[in-house]
N, C-alpha and C. Protein backbone atom coordinates (compact mmCIF):
# COMPACT_ATOMS: atom_id res chain seq x y z
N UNK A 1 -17.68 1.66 -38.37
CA UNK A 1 -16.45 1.39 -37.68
C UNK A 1 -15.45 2.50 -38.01
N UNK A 2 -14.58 2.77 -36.60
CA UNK A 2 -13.91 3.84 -37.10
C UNK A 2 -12.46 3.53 -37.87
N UNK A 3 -11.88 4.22 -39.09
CA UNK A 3 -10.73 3.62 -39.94
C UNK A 3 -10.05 4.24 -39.23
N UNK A 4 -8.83 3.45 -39.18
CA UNK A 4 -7.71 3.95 -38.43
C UNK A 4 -6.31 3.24 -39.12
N UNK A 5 -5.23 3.88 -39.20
CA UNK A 5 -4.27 3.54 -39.84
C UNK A 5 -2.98 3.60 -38.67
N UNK A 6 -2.07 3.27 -39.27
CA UNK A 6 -0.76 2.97 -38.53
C UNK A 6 -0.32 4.30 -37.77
N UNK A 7 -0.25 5.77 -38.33
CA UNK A 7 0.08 6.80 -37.69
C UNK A 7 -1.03 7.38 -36.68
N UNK A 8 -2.41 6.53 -36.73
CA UNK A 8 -3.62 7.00 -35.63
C UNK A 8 -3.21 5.77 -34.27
N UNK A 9 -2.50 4.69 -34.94
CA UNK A 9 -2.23 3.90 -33.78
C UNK A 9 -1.13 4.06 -32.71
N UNK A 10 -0.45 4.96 -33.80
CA UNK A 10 1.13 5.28 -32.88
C UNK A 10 1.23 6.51 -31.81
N UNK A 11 0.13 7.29 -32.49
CA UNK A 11 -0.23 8.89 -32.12
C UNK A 11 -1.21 7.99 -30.31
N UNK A 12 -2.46 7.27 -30.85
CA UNK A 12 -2.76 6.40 -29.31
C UNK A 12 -1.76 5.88 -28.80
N UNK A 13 -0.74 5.07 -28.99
CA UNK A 13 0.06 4.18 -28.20
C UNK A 13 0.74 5.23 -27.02
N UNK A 14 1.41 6.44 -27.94
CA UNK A 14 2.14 7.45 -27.49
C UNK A 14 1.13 7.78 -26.18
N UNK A 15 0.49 8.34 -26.56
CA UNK A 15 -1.08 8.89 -25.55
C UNK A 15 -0.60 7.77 -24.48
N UNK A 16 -0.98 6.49 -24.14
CA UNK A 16 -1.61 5.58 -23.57
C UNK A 16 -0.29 5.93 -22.24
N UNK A 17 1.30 6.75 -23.25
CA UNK A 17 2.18 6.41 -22.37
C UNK A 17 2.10 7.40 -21.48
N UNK A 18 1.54 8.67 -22.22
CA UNK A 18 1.82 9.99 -21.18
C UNK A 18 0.92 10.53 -22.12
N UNK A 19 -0.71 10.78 -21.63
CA UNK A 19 -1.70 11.62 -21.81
C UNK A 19 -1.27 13.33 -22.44
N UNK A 20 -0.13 13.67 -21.72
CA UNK A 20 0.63 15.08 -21.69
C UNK A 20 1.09 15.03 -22.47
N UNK A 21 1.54 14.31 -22.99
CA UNK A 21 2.81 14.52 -23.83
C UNK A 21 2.50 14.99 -25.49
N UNK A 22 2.88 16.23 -25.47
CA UNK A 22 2.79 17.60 -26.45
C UNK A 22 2.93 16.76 -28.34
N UNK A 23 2.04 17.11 -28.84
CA UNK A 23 2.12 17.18 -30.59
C UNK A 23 3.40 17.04 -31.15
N UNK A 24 4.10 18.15 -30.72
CA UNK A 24 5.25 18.09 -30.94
C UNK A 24 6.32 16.58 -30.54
N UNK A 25 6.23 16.83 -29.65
CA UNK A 25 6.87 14.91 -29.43
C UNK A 25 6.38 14.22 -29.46
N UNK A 26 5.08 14.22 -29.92
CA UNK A 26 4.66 12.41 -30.50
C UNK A 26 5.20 12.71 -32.12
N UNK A 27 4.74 14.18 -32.88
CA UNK A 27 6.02 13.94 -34.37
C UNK A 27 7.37 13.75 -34.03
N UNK A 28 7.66 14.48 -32.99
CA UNK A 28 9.43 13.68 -33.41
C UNK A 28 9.39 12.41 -32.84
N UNK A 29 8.55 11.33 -32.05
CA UNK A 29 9.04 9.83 -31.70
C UNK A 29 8.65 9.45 -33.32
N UNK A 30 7.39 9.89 -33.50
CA UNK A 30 6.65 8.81 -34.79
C UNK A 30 7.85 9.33 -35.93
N UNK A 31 8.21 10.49 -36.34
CA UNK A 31 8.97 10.84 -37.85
C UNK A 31 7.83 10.90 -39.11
N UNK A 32 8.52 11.68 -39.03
CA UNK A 32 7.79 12.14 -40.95
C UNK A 32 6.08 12.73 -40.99
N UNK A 33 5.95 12.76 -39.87
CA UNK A 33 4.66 13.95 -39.65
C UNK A 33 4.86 14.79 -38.73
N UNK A 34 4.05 15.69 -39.15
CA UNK A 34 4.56 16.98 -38.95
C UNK A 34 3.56 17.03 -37.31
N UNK A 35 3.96 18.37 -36.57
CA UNK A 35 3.04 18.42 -35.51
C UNK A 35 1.59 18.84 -35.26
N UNK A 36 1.09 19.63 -36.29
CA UNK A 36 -0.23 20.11 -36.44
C UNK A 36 -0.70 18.73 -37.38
N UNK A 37 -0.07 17.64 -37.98
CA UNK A 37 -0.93 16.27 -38.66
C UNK A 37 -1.44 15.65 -37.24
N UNK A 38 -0.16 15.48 -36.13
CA UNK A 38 -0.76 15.12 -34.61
C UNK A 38 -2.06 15.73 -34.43
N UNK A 39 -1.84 17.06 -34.31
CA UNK A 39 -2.60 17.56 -33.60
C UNK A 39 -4.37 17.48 -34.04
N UNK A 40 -4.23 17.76 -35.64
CA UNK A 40 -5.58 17.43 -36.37
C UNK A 40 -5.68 15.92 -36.09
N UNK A 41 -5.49 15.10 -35.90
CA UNK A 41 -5.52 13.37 -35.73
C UNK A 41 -6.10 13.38 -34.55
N UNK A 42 -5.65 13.88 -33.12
CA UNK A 42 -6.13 13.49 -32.03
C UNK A 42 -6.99 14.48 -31.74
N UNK A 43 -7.35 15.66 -32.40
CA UNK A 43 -8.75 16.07 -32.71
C UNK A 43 -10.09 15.53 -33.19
N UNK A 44 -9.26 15.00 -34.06
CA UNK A 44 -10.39 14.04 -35.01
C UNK A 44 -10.52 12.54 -34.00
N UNK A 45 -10.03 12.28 -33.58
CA UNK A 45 -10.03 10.87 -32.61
C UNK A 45 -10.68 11.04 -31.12
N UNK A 46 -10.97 12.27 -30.67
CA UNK A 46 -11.53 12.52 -29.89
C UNK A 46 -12.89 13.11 -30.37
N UNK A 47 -13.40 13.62 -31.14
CA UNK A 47 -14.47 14.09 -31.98
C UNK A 47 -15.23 13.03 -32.07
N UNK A 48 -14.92 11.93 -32.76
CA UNK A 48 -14.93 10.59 -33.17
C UNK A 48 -15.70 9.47 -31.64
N UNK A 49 -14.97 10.30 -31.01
CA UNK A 49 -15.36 9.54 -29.84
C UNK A 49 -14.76 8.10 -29.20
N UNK A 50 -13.25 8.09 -30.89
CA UNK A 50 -12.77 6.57 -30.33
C UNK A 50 -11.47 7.28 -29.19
N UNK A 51 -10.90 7.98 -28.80
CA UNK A 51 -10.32 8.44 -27.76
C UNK A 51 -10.80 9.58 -26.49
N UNK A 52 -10.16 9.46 -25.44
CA UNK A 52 -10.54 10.51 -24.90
C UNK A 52 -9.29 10.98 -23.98
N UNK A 53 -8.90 12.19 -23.57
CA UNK A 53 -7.95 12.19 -22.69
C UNK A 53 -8.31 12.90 -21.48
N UNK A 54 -8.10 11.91 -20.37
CA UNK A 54 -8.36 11.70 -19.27
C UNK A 54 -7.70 11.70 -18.21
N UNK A 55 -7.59 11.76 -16.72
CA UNK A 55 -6.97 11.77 -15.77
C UNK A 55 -7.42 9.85 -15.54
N UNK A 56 -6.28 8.89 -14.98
CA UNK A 56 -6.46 8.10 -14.22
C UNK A 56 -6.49 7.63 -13.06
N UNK A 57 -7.20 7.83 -12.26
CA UNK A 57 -6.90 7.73 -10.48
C UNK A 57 -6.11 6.23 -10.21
N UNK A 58 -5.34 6.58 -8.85
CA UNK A 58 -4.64 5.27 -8.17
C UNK A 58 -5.41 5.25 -7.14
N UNK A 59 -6.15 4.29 -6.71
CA UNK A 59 -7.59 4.20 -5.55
C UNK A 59 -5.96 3.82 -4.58
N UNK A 60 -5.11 3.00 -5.10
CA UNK A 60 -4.26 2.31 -3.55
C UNK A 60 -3.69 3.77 -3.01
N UNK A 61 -2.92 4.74 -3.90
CA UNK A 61 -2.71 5.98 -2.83
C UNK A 61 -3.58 6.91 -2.21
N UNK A 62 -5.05 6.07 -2.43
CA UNK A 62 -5.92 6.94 -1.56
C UNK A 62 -6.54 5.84 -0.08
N UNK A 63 -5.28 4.98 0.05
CA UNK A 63 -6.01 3.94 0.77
C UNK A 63 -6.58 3.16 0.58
N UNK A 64 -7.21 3.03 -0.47
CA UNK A 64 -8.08 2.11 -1.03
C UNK A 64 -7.53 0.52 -1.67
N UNK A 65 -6.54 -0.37 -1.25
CA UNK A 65 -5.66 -1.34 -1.43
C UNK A 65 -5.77 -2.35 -1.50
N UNK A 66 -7.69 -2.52 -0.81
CA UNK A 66 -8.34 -4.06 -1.32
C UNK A 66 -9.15 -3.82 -2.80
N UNK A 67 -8.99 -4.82 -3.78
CA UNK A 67 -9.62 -4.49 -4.90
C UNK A 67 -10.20 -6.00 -5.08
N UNK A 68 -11.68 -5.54 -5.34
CA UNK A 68 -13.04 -7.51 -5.37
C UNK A 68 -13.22 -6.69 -6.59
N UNK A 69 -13.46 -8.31 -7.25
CA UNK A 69 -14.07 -8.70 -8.46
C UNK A 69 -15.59 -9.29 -7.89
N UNK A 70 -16.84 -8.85 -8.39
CA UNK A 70 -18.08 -9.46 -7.63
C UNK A 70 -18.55 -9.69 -8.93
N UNK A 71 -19.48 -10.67 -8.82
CA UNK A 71 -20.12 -11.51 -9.65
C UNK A 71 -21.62 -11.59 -9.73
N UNK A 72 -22.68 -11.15 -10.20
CA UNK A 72 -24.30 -10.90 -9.13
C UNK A 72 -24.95 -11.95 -10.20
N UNK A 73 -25.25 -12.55 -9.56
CA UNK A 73 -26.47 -13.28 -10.30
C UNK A 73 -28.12 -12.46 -9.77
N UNK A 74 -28.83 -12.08 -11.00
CA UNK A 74 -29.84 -11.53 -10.72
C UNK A 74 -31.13 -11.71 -11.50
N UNK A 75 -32.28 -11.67 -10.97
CA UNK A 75 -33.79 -11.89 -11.60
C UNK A 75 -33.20 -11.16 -13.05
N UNK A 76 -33.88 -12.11 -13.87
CA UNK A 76 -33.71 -11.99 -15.18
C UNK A 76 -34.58 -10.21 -15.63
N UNK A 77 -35.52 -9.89 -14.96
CA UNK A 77 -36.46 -8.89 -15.37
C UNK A 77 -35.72 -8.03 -14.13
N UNK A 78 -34.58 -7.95 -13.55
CA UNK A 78 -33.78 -6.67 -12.99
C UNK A 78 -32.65 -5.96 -12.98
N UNK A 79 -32.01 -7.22 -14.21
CA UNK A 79 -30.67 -7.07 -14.41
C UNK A 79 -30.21 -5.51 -15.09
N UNK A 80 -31.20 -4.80 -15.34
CA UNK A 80 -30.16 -3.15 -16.05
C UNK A 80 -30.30 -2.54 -14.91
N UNK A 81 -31.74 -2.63 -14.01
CA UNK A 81 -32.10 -1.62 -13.06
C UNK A 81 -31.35 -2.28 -11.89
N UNK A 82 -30.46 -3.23 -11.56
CA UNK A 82 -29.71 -3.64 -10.56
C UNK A 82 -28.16 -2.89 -11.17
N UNK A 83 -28.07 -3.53 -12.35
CA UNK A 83 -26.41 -2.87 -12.62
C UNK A 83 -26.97 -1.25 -12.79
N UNK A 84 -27.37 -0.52 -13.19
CA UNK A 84 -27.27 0.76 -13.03
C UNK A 84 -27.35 1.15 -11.57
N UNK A 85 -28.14 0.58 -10.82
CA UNK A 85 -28.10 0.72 -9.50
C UNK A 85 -26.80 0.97 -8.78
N UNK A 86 -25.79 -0.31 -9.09
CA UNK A 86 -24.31 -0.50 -8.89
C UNK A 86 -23.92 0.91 -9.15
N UNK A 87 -24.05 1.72 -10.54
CA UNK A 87 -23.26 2.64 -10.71
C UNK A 87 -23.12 3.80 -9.71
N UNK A 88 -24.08 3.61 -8.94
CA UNK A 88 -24.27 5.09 -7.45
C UNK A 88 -23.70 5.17 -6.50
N UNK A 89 -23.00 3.68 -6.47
CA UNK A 89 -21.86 3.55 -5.18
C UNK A 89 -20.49 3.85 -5.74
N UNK A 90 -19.88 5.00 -4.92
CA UNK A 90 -18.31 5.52 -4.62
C UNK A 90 -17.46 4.53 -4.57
N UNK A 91 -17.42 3.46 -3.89
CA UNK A 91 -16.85 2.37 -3.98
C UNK A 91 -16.69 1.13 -5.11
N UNK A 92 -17.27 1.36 -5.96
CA UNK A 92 -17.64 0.61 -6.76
C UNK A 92 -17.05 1.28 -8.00
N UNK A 93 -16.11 0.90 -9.18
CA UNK A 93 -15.02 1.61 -10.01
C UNK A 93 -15.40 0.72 -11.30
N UNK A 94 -15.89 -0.35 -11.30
CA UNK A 94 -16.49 -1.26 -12.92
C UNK A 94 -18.17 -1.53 -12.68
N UNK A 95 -18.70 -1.30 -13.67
CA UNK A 95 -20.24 -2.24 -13.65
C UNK A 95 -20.34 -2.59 -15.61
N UNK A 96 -20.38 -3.64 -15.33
CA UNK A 96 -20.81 -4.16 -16.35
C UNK A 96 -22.14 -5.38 -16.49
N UNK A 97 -22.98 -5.50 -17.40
CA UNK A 97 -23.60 -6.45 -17.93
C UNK A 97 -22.74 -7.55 -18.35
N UNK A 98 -23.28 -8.86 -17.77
CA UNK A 98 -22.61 -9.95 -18.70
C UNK A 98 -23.56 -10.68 -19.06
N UNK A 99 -22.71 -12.05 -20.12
CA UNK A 99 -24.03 -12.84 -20.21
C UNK A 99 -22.33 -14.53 -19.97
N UNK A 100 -23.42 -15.36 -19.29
CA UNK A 100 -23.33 -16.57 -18.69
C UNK A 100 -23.50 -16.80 -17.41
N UNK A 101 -22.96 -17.46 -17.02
CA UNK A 101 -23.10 -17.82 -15.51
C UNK A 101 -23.71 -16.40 -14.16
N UNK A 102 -23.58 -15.86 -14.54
CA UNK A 102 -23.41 -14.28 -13.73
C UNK A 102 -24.05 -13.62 -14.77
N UNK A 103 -25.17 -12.13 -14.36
CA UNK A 103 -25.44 -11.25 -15.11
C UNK A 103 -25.12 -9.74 -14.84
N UNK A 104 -24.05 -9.12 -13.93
CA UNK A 104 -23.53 -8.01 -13.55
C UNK A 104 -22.12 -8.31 -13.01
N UNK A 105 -21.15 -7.36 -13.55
CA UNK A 105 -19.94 -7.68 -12.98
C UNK A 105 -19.52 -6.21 -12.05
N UNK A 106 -18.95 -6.46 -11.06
CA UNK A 106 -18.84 -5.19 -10.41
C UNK A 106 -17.37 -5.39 -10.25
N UNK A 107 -16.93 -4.41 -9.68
CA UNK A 107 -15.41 -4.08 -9.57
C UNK A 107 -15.11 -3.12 -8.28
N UNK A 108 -14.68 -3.65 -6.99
CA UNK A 108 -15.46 -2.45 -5.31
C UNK A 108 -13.55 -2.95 -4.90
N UNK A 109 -13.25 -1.40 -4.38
CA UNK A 109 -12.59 -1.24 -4.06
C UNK A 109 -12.42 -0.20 -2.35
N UNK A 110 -11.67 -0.80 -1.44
CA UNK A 110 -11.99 -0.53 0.10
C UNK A 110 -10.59 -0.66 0.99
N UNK A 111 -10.88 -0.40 2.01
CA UNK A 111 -9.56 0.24 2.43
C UNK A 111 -9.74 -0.92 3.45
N UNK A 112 -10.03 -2.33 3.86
CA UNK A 112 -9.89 -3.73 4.34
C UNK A 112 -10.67 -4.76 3.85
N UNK A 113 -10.62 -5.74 3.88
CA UNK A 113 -11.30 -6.64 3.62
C UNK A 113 -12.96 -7.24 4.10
N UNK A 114 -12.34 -6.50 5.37
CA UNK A 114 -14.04 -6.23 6.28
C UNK A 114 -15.11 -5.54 5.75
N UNK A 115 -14.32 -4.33 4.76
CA UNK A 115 -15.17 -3.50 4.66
C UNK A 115 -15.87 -3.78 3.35
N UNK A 116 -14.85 -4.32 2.33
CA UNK A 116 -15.50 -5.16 1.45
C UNK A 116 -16.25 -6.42 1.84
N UNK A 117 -16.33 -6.98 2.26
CA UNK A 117 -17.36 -8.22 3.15
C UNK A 117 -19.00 -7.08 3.48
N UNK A 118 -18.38 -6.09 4.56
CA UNK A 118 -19.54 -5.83 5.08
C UNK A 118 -20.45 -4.94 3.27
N UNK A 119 -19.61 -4.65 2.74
CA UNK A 119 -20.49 -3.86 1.40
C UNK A 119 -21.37 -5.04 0.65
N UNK A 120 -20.29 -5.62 0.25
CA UNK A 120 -21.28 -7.04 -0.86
C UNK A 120 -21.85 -7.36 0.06
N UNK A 121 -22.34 -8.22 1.29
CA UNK A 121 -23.28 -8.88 1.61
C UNK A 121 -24.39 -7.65 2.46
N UNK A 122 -24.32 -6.45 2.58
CA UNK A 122 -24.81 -5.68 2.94
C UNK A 122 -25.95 -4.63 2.32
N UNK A 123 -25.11 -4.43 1.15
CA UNK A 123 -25.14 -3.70 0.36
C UNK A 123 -26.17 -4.10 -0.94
N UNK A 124 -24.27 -5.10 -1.51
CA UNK A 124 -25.00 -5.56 -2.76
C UNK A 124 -26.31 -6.60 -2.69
N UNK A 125 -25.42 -7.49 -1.65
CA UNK A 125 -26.23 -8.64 -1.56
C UNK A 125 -27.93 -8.97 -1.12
N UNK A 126 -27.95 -6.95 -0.43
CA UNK A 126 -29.89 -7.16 -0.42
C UNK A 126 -30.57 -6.20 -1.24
N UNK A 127 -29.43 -5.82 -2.11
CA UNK A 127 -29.99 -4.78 -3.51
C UNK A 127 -31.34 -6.03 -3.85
N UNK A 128 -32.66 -5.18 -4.24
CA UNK A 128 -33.90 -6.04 -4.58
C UNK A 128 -32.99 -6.50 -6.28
N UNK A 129 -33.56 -7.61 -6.06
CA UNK A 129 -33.18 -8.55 -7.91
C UNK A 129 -32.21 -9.41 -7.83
N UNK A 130 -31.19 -8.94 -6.38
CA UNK A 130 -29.65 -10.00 -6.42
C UNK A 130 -30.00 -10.87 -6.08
N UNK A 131 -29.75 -12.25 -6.09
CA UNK A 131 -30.04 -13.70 -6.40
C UNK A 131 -28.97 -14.05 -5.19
N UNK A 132 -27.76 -13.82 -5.91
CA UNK A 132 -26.57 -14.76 -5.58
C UNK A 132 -24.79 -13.70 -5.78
N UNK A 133 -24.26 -13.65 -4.92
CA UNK A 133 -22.98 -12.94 -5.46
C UNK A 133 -21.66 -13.84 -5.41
N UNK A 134 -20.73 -13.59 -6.26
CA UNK A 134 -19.39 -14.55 -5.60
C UNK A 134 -18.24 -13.34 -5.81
N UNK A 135 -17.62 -13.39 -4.85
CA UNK A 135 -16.64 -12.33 -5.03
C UNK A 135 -15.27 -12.86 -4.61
N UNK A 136 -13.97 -12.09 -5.55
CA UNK A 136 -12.45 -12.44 -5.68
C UNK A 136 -12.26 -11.56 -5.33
N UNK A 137 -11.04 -11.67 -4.31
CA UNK A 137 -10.17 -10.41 -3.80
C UNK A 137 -8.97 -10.22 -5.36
N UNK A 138 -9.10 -9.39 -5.50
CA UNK A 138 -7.37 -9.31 -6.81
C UNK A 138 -6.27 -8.44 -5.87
N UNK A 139 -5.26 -9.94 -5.81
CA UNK A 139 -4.22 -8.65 -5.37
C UNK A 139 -3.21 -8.06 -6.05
N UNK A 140 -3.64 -8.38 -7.58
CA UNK A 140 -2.39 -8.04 -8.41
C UNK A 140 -3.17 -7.93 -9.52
N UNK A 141 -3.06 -6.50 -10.77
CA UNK A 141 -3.91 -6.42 -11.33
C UNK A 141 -2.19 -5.77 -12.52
N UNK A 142 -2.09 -6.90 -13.69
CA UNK A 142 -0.82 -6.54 -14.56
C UNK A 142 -1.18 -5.55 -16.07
N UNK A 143 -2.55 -5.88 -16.18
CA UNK A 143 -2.86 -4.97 -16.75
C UNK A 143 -4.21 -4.18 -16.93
N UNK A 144 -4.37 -3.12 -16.84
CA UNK A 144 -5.68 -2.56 -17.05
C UNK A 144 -6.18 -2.02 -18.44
N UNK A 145 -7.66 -1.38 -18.36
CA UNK A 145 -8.53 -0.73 -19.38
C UNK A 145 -7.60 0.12 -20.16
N UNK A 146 -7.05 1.17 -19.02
CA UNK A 146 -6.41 2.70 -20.05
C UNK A 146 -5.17 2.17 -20.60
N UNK A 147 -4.46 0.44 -20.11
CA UNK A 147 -2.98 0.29 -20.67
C UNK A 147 -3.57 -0.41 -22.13
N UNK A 148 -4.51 -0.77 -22.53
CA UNK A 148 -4.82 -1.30 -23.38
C UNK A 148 -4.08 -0.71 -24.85
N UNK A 149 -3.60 -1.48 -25.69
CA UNK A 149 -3.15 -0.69 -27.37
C UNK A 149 -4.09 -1.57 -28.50
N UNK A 150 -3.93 -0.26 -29.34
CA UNK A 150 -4.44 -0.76 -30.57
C UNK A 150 -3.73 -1.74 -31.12
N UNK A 151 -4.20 -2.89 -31.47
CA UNK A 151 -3.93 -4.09 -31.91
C UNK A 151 -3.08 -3.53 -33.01
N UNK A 152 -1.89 -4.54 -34.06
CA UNK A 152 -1.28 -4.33 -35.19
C UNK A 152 -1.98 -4.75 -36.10
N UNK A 153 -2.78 -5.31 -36.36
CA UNK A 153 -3.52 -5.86 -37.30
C UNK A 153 -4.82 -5.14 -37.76
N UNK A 154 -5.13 -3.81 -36.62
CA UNK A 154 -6.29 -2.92 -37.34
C UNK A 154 -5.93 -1.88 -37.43
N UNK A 155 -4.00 -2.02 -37.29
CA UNK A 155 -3.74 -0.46 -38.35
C UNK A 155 -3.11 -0.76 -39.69
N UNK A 156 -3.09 -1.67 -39.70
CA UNK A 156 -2.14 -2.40 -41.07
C UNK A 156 -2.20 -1.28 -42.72
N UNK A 157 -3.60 -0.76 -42.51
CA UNK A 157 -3.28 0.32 -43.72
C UNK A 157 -4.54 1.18 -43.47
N UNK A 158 -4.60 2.16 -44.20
CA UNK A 158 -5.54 3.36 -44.13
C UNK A 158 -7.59 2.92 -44.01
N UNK A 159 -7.36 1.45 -44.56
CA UNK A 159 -8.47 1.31 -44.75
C UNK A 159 -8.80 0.24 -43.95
N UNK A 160 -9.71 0.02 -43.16
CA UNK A 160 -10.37 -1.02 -41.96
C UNK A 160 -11.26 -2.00 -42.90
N UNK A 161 -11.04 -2.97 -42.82
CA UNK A 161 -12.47 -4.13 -43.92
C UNK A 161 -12.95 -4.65 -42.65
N UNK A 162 -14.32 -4.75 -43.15
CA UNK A 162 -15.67 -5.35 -42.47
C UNK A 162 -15.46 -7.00 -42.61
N UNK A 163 -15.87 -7.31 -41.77
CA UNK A 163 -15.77 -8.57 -41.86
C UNK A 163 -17.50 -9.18 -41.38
């Protein structure tokens, strides 16, 4: 597990607000570290592999303004080679494995509602292994993946305990 302390959480939070935003002003918001301690930190945090800095796309200013949540129920002996499958479609922005009710979660985003209709039951729905799909339109999404912060409780001090 990677240790992380209170000035690796503040140095991410900063990040989460503005990817850009220079060494130098994440030491003067945080105080009392210097700008090359930034800079070795989010070296080491990207090395590490627990950060990365990235561009985030807005699919709605590309038109793209319907956003489904799909649900696949699938043959137990197709479920990686169906969700990896998922990953080849442009339209399609989440794939995950789950486990309960549903065993692939997808995330398809489209510029009407038709067009999402005609994809899942077209598409997904005669991918070989799919069973069953249920899909939610979201029209309001308050928070996402990249707004996510490091919790206060796993920077509390220099050292992370196993539990």
């Amino acid at each position: 597990m990677y240790q992380i302390d209170n000035i690796d959480a503040q140095i991410v939070n900063l990040l989460n607000e503005d990817g850009r935003m220079s060494c130098a002003e994440i030491a003067r918001r945080i105080g009392a570290v210097s700008q090359r301690m930034v800079g070795y930190r989010i070296d080491r945090m990207i090395a590490e592999g627990l950060i990365s800095i990235t561009s985030v796309i807005n699919p709605k200013l590309l038109g793209y303004t319907i956003v489904a949540d799909v649900w696949l129920e699938v043959e137990s002996d197709s479920i990686l080679e169906v969700a990896q499958k998922m990953t080849e479609y442009e339209c399609i922005t989440y794939v995950a494995c789950s486990i309960g009710e549903t065993d692939v979660s997808v995330q398809v985003v489209g510029k009407t509602t038709e067009e999402i209709y005609r994809f899942v039951t077209e598409v997904i729905g005669k991918t070989p292994g799919v069973r069953k799909t249920t899909t939610s339109i979201v029209p309001l999404v308050l928070k996402d993946t990249h707004q996510w912060q490091i919790p206060g409780n796993l920077s509390i001090s220099s050292e992370t305990k196993e539990t």
